[in-house]
Protein backbone atom coordinates (compact mmCIF):
# COMPACT_ATOMS: atom_id res chain seq x y z
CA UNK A 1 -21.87 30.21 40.67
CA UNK A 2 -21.45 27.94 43.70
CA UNK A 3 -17.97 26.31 42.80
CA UNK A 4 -17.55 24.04 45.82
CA UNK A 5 -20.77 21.95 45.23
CA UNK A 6 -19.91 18.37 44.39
CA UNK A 7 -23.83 17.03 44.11
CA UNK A 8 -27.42 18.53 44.37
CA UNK A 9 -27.55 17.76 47.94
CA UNK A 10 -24.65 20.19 48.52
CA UNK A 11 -25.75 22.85 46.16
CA UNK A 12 -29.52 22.61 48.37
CA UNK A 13 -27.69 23.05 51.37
CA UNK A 14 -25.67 26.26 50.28
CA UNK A 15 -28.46 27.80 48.47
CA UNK A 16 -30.70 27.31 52.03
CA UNK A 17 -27.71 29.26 53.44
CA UNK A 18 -28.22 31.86 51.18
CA UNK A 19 -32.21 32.44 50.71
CA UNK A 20 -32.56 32.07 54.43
CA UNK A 21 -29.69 34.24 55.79
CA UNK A 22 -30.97 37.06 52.59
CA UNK A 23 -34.69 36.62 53.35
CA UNK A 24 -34.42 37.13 56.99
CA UNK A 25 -31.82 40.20 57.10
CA UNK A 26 -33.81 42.08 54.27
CA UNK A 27 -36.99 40.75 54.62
CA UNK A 28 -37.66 39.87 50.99
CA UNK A 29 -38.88 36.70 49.01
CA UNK A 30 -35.78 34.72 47.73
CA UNK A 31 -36.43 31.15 45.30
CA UNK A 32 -34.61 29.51 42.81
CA UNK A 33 -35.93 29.85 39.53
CA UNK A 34 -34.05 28.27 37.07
CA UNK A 35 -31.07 25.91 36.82
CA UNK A 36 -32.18 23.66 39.02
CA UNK A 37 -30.48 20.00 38.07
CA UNK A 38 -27.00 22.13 37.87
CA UNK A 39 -24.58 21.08 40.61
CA UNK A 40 -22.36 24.63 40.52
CA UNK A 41 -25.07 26.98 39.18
CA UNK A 42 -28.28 28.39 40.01
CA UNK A 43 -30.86 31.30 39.44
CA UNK A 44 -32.65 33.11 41.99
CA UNK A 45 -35.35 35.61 42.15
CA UNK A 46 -35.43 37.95 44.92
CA UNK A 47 -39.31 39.71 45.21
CA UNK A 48 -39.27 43.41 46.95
CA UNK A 49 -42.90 45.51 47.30
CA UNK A 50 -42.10 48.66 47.70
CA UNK A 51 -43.22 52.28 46.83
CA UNK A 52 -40.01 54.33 46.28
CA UNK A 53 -38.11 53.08 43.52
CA UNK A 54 -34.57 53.98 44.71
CA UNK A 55 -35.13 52.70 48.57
CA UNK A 56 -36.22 49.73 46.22
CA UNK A 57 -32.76 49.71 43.77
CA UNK A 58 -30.64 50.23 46.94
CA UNK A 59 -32.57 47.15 49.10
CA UNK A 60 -31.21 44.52 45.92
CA UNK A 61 -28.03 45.92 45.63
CA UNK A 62 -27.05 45.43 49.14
CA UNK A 63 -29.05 41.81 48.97
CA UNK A 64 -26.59 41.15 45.91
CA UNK A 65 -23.68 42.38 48.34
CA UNK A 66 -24.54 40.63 50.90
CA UNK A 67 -25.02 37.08 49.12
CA UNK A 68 -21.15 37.83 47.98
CA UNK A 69 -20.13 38.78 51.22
CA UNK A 70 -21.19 35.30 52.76
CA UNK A 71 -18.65 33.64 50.55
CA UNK A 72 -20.77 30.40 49.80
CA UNK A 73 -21.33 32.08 45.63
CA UNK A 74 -20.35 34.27 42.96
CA UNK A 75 -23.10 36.74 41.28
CA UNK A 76 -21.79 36.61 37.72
CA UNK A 77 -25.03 38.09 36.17
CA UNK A 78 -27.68 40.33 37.10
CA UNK A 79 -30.77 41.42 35.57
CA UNK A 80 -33.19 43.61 37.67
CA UNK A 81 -37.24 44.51 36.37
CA UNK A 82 -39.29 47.07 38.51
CA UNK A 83 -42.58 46.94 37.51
CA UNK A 84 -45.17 49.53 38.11
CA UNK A 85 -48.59 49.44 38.63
């Protein structure tokens, strides 16, 4: 939830803030996904390679703390999939 967007162009602007600033301090892939023509909303996948599944767990959650932390959003959902192959 990004409450302070009034238009698109704002909502672009904060979510740059946010995949840039997350991408470069944890170096993981960060896109929006999904609610994309929502002013106040939006859905982003975060993409972490890895091969130890709780250095993995512990990488998102402080990602997810982080993107609080910077104050531009809210996380009010959060689903996680590891996949193994």
């Amino acid at each position: 939830m990004i409450p302070a967007c009034r238009s698109l162009k704002e909502k672009r602007r904060a979510l740059k803030r946010i995949k840039d600033r997350t991408s470069n301090t944890f170096g993981i892939a960060v896109a929006e996904v999904g609610l994309n023509d929502v002013w106040q909303r939006s859905e982003l996948g975060f993409a972490v390679v890895g091969n130890d599944r709780r250095k993995i767990e512990g990488l998102m959650q402080r990602a997810s703390d982080f993107i609080e932390g910077l104050g531009v959003a809210s996380i009010i959902d959060q689903h996680t999939e590891i996949i193994n192959v």
